[in-house]
C-alpha atoms as a PDB file:
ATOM      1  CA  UNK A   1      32.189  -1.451   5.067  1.00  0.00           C
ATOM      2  CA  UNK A   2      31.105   1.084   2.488  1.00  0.00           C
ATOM      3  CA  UNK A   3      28.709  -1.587   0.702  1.00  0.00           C
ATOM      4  CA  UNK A   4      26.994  -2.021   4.093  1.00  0.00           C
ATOM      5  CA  UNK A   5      26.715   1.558   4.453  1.00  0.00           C
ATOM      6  CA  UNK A   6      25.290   1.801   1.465  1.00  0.00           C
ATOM      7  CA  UNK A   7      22.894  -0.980   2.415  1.00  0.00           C
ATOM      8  CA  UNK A   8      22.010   0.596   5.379  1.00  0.00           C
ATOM      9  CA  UNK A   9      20.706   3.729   3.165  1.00  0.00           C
ATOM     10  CA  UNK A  10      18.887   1.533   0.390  1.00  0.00           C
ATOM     11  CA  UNK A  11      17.081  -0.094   3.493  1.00  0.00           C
ATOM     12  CA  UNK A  12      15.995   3.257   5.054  1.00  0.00           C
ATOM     13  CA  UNK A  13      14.976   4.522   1.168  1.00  0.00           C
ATOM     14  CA  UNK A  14      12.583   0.988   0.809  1.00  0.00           C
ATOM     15  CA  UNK A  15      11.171   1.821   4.353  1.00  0.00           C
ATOM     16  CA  UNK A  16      10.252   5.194   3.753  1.00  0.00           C
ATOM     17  CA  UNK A  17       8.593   3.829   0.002  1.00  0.00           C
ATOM     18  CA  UNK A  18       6.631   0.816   2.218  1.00  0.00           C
ATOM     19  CA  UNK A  19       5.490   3.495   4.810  1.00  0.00           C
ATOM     20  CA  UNK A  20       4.088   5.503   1.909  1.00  0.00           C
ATOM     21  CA  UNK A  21       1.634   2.482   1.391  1.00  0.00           C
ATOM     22  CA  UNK A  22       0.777   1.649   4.539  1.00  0.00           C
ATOM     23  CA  UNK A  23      -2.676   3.450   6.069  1.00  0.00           C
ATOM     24  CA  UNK A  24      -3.742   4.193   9.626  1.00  0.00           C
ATOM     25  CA  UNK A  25      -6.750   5.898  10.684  1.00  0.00           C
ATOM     26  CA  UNK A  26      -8.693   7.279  13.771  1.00  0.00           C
ATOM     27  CA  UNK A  27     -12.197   8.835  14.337  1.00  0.00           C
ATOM     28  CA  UNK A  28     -13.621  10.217  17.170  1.00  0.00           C
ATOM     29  CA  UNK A  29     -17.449  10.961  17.844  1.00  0.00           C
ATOM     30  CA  UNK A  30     -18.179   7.430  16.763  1.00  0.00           C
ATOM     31  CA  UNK A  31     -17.052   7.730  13.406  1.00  0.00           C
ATOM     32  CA  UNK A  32     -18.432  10.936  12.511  1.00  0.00           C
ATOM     33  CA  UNK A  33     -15.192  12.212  12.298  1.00  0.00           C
ATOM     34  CA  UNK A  34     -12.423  10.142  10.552  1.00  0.00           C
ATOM     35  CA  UNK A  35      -9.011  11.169   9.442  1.00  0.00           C
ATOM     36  CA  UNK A  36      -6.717   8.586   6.982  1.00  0.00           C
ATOM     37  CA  UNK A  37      -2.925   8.807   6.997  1.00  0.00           C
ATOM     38  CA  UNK A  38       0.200   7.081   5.521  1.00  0.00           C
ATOM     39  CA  UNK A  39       2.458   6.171   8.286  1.00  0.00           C
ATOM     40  CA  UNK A  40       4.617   8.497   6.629  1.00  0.00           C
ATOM     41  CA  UNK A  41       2.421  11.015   8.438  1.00  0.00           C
ATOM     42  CA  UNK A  42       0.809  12.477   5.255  1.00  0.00           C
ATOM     43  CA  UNK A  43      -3.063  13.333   5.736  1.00  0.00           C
ATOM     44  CA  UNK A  44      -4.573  11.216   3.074  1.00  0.00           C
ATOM     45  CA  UNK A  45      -8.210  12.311   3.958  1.00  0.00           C
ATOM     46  CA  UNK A  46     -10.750  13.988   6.244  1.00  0.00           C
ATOM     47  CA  UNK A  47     -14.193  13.194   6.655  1.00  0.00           C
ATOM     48  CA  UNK A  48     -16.670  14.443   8.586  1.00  0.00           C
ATOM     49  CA  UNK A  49     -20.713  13.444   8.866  1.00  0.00           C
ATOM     50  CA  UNK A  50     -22.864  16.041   6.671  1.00  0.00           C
ATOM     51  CA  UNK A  51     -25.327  15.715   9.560  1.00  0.00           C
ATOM     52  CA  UNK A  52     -23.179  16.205  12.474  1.00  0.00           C
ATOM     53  CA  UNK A  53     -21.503  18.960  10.988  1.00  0.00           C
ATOM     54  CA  UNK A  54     -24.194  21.112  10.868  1.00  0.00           C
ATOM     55  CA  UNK A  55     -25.199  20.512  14.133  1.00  0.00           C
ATOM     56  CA  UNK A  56     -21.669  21.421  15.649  1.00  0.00           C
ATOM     57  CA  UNK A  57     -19.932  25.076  16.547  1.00  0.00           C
ATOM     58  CA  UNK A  58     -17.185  26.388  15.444  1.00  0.00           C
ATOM     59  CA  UNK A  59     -15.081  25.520  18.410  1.00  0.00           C
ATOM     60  CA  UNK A  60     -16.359  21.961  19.211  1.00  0.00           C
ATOM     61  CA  UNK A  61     -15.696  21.004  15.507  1.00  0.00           C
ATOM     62  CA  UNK A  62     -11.999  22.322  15.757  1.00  0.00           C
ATOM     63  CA  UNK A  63     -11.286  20.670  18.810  1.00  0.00           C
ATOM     64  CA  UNK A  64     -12.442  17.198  17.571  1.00  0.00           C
ATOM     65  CA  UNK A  65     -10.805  17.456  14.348  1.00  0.00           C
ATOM     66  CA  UNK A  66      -7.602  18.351  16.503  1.00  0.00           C
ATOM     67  CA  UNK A  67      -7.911  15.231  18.609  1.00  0.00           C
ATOM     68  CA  UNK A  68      -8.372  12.986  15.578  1.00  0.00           C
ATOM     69  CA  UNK A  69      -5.378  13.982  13.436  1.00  0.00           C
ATOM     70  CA  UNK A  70      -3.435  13.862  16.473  1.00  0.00           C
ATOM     71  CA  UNK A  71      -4.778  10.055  16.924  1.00  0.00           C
ATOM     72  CA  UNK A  72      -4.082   9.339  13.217  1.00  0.00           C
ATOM     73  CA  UNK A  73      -0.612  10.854  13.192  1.00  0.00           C
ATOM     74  CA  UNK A  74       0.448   8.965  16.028  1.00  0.00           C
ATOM     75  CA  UNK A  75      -0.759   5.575  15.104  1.00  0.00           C
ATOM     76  CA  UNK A  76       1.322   6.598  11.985  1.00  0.00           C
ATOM     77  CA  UNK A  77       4.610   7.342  14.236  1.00  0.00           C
ATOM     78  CA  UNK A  78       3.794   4.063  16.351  1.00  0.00           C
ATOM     79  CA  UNK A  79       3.653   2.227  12.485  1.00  0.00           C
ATOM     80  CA  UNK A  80       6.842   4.112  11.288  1.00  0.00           C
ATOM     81  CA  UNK A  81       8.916   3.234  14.656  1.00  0.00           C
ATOM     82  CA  UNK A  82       8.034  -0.019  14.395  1.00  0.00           C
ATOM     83  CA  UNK A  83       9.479  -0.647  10.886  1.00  0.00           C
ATOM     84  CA  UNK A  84      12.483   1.511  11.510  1.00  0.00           C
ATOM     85  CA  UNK A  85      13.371  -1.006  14.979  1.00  0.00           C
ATOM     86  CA  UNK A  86      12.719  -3.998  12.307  1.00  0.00           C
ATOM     87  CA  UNK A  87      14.684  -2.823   9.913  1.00  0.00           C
ATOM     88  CA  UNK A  88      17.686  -1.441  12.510  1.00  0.00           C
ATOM     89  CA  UNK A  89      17.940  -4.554  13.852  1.00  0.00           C
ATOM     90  CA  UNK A  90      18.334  -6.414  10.094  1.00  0.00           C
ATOM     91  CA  UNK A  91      20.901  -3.827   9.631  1.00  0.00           C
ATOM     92  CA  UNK A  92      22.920  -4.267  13.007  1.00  0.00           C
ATOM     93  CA  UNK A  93      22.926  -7.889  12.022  1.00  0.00           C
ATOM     94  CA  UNK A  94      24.375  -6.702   9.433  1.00  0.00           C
ATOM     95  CA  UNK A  95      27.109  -5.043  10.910  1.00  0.00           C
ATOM     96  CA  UNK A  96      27.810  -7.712  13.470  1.00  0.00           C
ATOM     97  CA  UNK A  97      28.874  -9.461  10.859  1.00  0.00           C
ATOM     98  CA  UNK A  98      31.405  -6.804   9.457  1.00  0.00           C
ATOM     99  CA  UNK A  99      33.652  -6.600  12.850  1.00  0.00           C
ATOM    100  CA  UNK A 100      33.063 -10.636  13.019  1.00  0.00           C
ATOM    101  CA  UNK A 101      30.175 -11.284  14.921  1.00  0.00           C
ATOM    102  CA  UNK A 102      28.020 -14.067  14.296  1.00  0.00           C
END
């Protein structure tokens, strides 16, 4: 039981290593905004048109860079959920097989 335990945690460590290498993205203003992520949710990178910066205020340029991390970071969680289900099924398998399921 232990050594599936154990498993279980090795699993959840090589899913957390593969999400660390796996990149989402979003943009908004037709890609004169774009923010990069690791579906780990770490912000890998921002970038924003030279030309459409200038043009923008204050408060339009915050709002807009709001709404695309917010895009990025949930494409990440939608990427990170998905592996976790994957892998939580694997390990249920798993476990099925510990109190004799087949």
């Amino acid at each position: 039981m232990f050594d599936k335990l154990f498993e279980a945690q090795q699993k959840a460590e090589e899913i957390k290593k593969r999400l660390d290498t796996i990149s989402v993205s979003a943009e908004v203003e037709g890609g004169k905004i774009r923010v990069s992520s690791t579906a780990n949710k770490r912000i890998t990178g921002i970038s924003i048109d030279p030309d459409f910066m200038a043009n923008a205020d204050t408060e339009e340029l915050e709002e807009l860079l709001t709404t695309v991390i917010n895009k990025a970071l949930e494409q990440a969680e939608s990427v990170s959920q998905t592996e976790m289900q994957a892998a939580t099924r694997d390990m249920m398998g798993g476990l099925g097989n510990l109190f004799g399921n087949k």
